[in-house]
N, C-alpha and C. Protein backbone atom coordinates (compact mmCIF):
# COMPACT_ATOMS: atom_id res chain seq x y z
N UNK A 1 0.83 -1.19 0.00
CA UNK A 1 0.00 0.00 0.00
C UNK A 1 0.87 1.25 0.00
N UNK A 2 2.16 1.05 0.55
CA UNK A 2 3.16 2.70 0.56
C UNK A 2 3.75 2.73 -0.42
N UNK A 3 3.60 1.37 -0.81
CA UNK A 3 4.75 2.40 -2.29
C UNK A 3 3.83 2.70 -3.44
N UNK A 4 2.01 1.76 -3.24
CA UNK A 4 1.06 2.54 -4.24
C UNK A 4 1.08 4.00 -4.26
N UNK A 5 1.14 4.08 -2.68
CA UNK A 5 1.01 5.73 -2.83
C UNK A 5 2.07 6.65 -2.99
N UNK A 6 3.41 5.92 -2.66
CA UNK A 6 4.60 6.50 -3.29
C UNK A 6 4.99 6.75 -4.65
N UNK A 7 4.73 5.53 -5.30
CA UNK A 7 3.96 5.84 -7.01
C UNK A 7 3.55 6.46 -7.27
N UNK A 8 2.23 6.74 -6.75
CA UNK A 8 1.26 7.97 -7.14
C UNK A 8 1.35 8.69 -6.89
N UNK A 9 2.32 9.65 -6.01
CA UNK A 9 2.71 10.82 -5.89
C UNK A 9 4.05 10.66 -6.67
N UNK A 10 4.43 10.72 -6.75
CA UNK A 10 5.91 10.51 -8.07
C UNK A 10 5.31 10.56 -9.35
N UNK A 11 4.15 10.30 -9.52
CA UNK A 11 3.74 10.25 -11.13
C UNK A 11 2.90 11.63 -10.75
N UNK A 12 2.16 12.06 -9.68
CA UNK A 12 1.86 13.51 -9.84
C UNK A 12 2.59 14.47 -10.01
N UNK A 13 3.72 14.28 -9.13
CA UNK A 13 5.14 14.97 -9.76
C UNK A 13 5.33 14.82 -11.18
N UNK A 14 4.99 13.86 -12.20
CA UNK A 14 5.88 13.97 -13.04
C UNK A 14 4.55 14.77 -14.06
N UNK A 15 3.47 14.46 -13.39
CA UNK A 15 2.02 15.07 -14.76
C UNK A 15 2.10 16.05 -14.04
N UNK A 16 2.29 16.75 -13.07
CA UNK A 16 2.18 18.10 -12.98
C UNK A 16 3.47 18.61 -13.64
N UNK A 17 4.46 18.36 -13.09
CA UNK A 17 5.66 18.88 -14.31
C UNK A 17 5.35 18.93 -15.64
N UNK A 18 4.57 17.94 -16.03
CA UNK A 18 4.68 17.81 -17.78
C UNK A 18 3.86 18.76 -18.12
N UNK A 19 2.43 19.21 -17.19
CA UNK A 19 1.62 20.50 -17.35
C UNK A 19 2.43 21.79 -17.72
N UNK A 20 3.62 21.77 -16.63
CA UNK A 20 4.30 22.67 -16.49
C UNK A 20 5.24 22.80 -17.74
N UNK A 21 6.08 21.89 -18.47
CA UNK A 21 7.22 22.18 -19.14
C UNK A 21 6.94 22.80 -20.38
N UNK A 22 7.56 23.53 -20.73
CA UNK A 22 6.92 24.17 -22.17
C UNK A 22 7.37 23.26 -23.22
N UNK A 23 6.24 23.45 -24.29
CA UNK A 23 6.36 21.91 -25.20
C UNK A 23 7.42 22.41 -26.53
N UNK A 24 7.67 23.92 -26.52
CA UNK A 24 8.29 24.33 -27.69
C UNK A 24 9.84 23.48 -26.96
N UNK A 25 10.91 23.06 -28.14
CA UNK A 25 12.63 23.12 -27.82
C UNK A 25 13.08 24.17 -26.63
N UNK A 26 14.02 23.42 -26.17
CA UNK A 26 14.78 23.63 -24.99
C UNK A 26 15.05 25.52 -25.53
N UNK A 27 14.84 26.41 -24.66
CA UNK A 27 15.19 27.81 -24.78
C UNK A 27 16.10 28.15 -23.66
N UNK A 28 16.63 28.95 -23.98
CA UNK A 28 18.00 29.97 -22.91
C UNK A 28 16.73 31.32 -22.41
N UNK A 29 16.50 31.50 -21.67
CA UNK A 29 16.15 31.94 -20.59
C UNK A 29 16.88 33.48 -20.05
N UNK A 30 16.27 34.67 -20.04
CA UNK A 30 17.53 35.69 -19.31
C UNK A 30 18.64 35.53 -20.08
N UNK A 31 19.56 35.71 -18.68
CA UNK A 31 20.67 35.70 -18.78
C UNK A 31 22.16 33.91 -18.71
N UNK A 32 20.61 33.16 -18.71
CA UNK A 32 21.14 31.61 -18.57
C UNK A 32 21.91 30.86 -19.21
N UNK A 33 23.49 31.03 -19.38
CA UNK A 33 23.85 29.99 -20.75
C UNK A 33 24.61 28.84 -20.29
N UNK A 34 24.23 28.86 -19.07
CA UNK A 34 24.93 27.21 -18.11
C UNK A 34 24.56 26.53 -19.28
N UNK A 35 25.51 25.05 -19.74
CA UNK A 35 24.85 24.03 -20.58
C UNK A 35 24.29 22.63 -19.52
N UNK A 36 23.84 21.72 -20.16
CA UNK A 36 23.56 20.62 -19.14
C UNK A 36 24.19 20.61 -18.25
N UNK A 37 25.60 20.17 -18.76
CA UNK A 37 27.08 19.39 -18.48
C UNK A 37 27.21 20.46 -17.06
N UNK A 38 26.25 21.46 -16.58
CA UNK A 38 26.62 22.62 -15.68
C UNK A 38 25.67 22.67 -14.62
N UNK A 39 24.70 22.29 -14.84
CA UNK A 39 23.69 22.04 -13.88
C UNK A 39 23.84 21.82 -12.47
N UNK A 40 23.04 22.42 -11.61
CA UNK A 40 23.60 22.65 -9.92
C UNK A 40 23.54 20.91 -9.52
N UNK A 41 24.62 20.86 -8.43
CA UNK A 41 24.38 19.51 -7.89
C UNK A 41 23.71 19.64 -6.31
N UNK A 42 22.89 19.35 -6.29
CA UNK A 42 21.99 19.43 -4.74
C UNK A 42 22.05 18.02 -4.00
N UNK A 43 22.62 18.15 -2.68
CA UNK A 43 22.98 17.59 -2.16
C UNK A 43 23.52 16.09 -2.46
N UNK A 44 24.66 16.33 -3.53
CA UNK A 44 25.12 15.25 -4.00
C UNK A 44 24.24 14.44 -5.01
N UNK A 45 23.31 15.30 -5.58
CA UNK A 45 22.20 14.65 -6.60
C UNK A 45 22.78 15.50 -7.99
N UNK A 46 23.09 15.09 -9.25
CA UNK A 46 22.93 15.95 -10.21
C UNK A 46 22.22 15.16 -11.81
N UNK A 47 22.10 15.71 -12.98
CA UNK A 47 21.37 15.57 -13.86
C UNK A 47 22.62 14.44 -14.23
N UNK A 48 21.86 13.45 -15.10
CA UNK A 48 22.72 12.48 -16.09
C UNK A 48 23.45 11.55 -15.13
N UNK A 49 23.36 11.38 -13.61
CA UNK A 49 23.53 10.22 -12.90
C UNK A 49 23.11 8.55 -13.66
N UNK A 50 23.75 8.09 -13.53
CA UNK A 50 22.68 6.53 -13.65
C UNK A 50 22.34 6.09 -12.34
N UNK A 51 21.49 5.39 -12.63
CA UNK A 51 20.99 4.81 -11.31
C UNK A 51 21.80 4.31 -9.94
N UNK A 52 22.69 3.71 -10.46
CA UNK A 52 23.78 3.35 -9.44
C UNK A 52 24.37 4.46 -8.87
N UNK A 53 24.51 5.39 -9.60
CA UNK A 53 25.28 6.72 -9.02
C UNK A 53 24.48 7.78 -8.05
N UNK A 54 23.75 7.37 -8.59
CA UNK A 54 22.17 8.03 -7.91
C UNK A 54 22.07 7.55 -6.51
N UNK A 55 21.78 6.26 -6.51
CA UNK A 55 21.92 5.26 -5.19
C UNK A 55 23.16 5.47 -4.61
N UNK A 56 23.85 5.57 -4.91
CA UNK A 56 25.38 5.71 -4.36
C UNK A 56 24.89 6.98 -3.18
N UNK A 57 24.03 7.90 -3.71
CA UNK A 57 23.88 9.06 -2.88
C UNK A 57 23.44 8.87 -1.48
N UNK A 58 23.18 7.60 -1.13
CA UNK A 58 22.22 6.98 -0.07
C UNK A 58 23.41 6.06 0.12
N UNK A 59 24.67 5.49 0.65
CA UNK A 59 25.18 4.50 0.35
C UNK A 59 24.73 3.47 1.82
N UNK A 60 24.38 4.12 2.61
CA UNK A 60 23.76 3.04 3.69
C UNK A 60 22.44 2.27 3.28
N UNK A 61 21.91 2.72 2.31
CA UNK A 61 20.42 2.38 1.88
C UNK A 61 20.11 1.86 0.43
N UNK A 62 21.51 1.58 -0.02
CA UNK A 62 21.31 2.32 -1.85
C UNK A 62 20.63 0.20 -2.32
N UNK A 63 20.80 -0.39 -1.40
CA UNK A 63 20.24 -1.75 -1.85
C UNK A 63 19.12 -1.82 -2.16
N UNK A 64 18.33 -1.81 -0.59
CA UNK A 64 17.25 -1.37 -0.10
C UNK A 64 16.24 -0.43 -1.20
N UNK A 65 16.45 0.43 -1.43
CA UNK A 65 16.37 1.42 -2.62
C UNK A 65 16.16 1.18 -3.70
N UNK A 66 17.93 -0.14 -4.17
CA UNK A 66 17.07 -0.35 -5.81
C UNK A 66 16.12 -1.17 -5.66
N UNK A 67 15.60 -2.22 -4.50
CA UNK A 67 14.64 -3.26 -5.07
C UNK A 67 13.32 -2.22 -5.24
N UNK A 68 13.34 -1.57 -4.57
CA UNK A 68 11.81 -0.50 -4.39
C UNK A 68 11.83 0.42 -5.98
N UNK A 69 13.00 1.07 -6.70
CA UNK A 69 12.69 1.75 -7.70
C UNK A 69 12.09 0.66 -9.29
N UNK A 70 11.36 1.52 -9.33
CA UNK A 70 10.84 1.04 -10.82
C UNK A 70 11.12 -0.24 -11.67
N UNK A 71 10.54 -0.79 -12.28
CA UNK A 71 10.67 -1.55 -13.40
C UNK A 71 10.45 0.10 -14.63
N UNK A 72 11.85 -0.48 -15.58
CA UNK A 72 11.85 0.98 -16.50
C UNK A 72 10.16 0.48 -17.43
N UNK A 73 9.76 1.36 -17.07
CA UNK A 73 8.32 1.55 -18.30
C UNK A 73 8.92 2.54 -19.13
N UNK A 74 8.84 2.07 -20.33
CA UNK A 74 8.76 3.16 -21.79
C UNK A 74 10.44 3.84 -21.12
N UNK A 75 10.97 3.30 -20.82
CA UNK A 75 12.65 3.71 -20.02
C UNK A 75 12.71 4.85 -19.12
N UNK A 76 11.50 4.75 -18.61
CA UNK A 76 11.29 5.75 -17.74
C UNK A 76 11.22 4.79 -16.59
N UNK A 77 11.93 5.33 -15.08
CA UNK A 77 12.13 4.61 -13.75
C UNK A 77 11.89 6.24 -12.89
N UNK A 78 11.02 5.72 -11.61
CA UNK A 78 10.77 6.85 -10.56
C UNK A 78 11.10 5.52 -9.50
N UNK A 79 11.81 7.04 -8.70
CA UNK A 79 11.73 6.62 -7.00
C UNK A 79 11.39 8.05 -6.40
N UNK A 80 10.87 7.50 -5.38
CA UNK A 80 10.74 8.25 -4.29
C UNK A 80 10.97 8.03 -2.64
N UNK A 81 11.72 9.20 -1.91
CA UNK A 81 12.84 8.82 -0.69
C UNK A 81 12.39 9.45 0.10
N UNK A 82 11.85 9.01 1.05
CA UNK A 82 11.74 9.55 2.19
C UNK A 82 12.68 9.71 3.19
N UNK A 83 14.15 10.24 3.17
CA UNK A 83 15.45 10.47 3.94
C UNK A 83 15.15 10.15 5.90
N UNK A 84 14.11 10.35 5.96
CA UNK A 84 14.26 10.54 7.75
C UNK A 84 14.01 8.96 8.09
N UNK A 85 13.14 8.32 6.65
CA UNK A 85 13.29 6.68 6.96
C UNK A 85 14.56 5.35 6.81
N UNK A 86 15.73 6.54 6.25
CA UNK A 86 16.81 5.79 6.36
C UNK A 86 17.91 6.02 6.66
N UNK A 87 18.84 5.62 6.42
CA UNK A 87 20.16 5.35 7.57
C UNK A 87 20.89 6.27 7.17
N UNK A 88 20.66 7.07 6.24
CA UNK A 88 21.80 8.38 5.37
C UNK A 88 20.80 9.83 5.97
N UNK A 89 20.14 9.84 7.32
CA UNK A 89 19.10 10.38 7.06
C UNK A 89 19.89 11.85 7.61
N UNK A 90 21.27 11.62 8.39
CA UNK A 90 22.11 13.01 8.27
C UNK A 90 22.58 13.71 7.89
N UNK A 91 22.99 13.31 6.36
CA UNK A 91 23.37 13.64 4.86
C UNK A 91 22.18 14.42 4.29
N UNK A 92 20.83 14.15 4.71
CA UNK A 92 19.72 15.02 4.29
C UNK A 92 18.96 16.16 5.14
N UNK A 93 19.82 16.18 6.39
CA UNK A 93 18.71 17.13 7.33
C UNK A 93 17.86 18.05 6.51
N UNK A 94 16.64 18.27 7.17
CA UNK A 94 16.28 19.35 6.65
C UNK A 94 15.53 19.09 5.37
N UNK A 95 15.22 18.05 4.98
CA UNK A 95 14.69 17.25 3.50
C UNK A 95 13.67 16.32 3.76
N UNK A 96 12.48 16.89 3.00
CA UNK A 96 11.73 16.17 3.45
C UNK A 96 11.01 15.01 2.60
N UNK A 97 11.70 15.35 1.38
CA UNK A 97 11.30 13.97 0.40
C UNK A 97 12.30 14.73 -0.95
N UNK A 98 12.35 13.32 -1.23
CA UNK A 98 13.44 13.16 -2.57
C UNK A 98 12.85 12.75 -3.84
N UNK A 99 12.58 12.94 -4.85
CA UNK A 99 11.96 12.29 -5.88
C UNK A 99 13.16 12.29 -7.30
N UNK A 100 13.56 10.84 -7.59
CA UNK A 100 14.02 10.39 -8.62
C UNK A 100 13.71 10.05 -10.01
N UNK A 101 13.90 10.66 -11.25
CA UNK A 101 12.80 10.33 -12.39
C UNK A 101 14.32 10.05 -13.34
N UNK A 102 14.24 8.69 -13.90
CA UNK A 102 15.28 8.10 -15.03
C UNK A 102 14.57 7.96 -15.90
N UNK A 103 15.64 8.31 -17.05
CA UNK A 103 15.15 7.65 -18.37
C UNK A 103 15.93 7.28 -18.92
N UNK A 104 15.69 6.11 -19.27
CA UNK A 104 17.12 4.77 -20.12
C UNK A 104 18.38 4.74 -19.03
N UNK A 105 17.99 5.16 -18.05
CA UNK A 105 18.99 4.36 -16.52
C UNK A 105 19.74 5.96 -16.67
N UNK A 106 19.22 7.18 -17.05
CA UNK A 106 20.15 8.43 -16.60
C UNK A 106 19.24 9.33 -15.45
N UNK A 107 19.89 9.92 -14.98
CA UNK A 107 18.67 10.72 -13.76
C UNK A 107 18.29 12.00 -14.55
N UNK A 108 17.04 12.25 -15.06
CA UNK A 108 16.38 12.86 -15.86
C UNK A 108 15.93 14.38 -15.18
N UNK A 109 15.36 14.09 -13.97
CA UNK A 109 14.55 15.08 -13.26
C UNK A 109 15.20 14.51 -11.65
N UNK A 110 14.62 15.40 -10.79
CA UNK A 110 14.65 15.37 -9.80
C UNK A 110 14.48 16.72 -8.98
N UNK A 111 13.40 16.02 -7.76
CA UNK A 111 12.89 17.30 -6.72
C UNK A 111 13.43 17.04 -5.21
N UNK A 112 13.91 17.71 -4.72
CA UNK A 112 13.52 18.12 -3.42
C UNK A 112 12.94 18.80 -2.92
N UNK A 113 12.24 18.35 -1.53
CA UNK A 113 11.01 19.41 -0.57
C UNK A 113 11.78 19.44 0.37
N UNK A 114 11.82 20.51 1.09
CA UNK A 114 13.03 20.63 2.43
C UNK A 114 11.11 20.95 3.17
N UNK A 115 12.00 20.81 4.78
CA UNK A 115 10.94 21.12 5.75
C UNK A 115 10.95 23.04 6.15
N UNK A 116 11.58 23.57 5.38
CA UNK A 116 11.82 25.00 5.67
C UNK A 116 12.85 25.34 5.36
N UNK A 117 13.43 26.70 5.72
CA UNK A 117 12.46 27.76 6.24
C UNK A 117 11.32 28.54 5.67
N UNK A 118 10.27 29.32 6.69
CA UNK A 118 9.23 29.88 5.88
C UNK A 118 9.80 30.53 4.82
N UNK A 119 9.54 31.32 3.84
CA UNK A 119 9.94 32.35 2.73
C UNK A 119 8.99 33.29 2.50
N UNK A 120 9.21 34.65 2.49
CA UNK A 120 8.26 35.73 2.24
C UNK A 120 7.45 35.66 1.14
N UNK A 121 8.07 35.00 -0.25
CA UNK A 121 7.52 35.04 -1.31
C UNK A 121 8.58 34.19 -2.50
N UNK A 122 8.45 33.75 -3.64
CA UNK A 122 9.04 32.91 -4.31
C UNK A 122 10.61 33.61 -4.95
N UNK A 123 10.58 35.08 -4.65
CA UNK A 123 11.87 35.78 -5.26
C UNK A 123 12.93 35.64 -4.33
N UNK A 124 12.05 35.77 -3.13
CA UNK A 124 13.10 35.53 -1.86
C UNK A 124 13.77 34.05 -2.09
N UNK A 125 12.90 33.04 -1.78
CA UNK A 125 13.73 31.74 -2.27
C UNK A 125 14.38 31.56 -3.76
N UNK A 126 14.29 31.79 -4.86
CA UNK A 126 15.25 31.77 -6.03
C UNK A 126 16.12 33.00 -5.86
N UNK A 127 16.22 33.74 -5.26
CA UNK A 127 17.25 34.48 -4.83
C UNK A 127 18.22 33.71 -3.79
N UNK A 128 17.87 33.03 -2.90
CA UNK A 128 18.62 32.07 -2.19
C UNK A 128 19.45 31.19 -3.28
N UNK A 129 18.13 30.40 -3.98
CA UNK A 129 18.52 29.07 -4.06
C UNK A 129 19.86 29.48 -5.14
N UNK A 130 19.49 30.53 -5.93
CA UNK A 130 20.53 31.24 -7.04
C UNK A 130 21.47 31.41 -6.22
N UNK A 131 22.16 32.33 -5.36
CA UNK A 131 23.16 32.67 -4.36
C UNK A 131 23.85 31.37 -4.25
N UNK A 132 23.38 30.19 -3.66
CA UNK A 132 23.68 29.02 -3.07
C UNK A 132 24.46 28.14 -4.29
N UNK A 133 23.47 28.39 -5.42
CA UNK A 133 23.92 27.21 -6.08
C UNK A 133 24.87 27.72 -7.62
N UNK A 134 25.00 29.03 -7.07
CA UNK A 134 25.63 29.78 -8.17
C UNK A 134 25.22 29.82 -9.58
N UNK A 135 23.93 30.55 -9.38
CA UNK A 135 22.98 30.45 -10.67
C UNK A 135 23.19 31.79 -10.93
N UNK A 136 22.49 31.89 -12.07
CA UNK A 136 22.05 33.54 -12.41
C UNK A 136 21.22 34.17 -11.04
N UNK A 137 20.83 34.82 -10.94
CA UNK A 137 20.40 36.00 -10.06
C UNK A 137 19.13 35.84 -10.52
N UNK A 138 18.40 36.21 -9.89
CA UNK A 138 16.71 36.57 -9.40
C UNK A 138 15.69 37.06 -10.71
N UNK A 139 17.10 37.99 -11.39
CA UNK A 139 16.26 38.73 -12.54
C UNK A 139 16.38 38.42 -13.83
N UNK A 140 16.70 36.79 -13.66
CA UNK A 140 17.23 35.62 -14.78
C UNK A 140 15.85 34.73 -14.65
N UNK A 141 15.34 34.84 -13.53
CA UNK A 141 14.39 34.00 -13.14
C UNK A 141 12.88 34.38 -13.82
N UNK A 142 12.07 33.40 -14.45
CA UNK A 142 10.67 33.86 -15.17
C UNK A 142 9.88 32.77 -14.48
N UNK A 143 8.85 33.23 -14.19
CA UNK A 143 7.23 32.69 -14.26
C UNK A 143 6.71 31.36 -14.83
N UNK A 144 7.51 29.92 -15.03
CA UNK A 144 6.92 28.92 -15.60
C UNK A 144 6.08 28.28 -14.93
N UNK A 145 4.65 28.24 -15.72
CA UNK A 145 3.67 27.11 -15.05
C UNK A 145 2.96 27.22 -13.75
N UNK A 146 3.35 28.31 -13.05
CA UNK A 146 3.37 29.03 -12.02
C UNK A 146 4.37 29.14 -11.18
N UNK A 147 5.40 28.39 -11.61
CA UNK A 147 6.54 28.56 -10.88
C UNK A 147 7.45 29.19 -10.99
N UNK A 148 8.53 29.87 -10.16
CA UNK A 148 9.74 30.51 -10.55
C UNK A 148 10.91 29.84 -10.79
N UNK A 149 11.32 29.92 -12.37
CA UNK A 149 12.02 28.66 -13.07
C UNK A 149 13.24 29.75 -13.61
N UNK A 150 14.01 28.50 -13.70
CA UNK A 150 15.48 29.30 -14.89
C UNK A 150 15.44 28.50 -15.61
N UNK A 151 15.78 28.72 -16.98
CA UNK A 151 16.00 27.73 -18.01
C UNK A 151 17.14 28.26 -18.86
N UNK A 152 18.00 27.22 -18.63
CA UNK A 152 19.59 27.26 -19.27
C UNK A 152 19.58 26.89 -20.28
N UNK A 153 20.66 26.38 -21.13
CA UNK A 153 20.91 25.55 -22.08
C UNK A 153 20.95 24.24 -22.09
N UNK A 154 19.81 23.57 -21.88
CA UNK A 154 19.66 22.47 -21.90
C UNK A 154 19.06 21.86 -20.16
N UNK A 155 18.38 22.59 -19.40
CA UNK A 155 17.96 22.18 -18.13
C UNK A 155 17.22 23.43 -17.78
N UNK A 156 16.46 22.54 -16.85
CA UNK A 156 15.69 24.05 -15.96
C UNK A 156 15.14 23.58 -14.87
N UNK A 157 15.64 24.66 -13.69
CA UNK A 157 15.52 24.64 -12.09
C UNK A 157 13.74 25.60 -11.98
N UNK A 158 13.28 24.57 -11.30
CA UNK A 158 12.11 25.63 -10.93
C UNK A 158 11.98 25.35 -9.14
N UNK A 159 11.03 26.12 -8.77
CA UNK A 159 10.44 26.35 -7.21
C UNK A 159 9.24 26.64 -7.15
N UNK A 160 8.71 25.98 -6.19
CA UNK A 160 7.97 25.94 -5.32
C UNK A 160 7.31 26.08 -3.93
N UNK A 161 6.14 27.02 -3.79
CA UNK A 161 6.42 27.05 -2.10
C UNK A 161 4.68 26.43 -1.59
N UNK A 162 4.07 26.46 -2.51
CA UNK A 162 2.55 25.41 -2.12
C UNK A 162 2.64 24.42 -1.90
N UNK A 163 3.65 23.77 -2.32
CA UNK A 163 3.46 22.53 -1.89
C UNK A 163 4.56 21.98 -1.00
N UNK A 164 5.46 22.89 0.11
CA UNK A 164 7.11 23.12 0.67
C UNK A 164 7.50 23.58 -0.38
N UNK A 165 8.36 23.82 0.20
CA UNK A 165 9.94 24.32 -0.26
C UNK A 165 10.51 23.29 -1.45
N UNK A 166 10.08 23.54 -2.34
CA UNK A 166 10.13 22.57 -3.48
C UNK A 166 11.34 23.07 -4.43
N UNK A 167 12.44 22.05 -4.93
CA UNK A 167 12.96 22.72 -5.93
C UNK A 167 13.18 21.28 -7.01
N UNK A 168 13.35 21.57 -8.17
CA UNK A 168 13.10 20.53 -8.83
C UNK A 168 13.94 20.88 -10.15
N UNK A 169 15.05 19.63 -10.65
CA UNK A 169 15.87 20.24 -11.63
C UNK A 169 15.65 19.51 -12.95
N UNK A 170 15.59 19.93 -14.20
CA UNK A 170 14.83 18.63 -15.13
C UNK A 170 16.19 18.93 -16.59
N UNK A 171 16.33 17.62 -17.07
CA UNK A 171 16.71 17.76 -18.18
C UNK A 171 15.38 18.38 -19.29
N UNK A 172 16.28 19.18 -20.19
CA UNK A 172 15.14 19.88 -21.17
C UNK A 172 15.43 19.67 -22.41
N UNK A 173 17.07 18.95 -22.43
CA UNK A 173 17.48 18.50 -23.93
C UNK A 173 16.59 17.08 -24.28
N UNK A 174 16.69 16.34 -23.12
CA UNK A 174 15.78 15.03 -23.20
C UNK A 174 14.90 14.93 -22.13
N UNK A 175 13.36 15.35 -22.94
CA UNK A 175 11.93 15.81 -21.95
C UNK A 175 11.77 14.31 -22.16
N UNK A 176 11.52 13.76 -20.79
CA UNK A 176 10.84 12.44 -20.10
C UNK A 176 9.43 12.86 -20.36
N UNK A 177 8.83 14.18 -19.95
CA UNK A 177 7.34 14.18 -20.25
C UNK A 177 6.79 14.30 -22.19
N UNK A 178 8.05 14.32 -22.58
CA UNK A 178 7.67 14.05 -24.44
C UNK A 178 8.00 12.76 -24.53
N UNK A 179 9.20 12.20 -24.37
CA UNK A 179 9.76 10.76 -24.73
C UNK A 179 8.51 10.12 -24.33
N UNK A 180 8.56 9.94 -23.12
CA UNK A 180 7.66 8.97 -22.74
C UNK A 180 6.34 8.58 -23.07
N UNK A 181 5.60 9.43 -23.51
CA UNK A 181 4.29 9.31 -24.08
C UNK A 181 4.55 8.90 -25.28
N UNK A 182 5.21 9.68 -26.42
CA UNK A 182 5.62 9.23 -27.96
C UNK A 182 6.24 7.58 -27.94
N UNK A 183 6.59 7.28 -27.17
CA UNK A 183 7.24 5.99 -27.02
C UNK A 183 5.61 4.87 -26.39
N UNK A 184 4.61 5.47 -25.52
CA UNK A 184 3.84 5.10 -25.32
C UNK A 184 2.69 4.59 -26.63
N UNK A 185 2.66 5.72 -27.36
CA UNK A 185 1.69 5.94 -28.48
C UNK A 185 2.31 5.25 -29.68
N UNK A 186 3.81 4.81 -29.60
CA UNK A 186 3.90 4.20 -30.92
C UNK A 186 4.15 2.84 -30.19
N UNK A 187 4.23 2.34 -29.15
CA UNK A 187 3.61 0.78 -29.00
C UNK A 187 1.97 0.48 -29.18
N UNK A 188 1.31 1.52 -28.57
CA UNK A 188 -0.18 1.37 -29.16
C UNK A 188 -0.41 1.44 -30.38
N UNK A 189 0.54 2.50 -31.42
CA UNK A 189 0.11 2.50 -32.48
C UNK A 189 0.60 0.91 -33.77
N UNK A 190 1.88 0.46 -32.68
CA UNK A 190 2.32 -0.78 -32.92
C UNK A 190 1.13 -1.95 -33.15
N UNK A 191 0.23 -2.08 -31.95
CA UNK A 191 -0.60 -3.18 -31.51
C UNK A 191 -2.14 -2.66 -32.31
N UNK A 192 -2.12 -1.53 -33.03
CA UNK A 192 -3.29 -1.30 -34.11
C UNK A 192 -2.62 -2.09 -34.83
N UNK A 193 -1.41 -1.60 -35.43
CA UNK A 193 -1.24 -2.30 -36.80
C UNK A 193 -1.15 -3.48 -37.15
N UNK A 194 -0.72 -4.37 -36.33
CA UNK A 194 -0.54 -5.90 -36.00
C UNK A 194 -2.01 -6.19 -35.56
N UNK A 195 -3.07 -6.06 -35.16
CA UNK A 195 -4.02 -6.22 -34.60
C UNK A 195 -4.91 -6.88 -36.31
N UNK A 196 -5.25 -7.91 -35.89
CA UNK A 196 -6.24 -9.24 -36.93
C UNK A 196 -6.98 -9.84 -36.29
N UNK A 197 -8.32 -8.93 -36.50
CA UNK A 197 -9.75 -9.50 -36.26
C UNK A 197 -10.32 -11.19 -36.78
């Protein structure tokens, strides 16, 4: 029953993101010309991990972990971590869930929710999280989806404060919320064509 619902919040993560991502090609943003290969690493998490490397991030837990992540559907694999339930849970203070999204065994996306602090408003936190993680500045930052996002060359950091302290980093050269459906629709469109009444 916990990991139904650990599922199902990991896949709301990923359909609310896909609401969110803009469907035109990856765009530069402001003043943004970080490329992938540049992308912030948060707490030892960064874009284009494989799975093992990923797990590695947990190394008291990283077993434990893979039996629970995904069978790859359409080469897409989610986990989701609840840090205070395992043994690396000092490496995360302050974190209140982890969410893992692969595609073809690379780490595609990924969110963290910290438990705080409050924030006045969403400029205040991407003004942090920018400072911290040595991003562009505040006035690099635009309005995606309702969130306050940067979009580089080839990735984009957004935030959140409705739902915690949310920050969430996604590959944009290779959208999991495009692959994955197009890869969905041409096995269905597979099993029309082969299909004899």
């Amino acid at each position: 029953m916990k990991t139904l619902l650990l599922c199902a919040i990991v896949l709301c993560v990923v359909s609310t993101s896909a609401a969110q991502t803009p469907s035109a090609s990856p765009q530069v943003a402001g003043d943004c010309k970080l490329k992938l290969a540049e992308s912030p690493i948060i707490r030892g998490i960064r874009l284009g991990m494989t799975v093992d490397q990923a797990l590695e991030v947990f190394p008291k837990d990283s077993k434990a972990l893979r039996m629970r992540i995904e069978s790859p559907r359409f080469g897409a694999q989610l986990l989701g971590i609840d840090p205070q339930n395992t043994e690396d849970k000092e490496n995360f203070s302050g974190v209140r869930y982890v969410h893992l999204g692969f595609l073809d065994g690379e780490l595609n996306f990924y969110t963290i929710s910290y438990n705080g602090p409050s924030w006045r408003n969403e400029e205040q936190f991407a003004s942090r999280v920018a400072e911290t993680l040595k991003l562009p500045g505040v006035d690099s930052w635009r309005t995606v989806g309702g969130r306050k996002a940067l979009t580089c060359d080839g990735f984009q950091i957004s935030l959140q404060l409705s739902s915690g302290n949310t920050i969430e980093v996604r590959n944009m050269v290779k959208d999991i919320n495009k692959i994955v459906p197009e890869r969905e629709e041409a096995t269905r469109e597979q099993a029309r064509r082969s299909f004899k009444p």
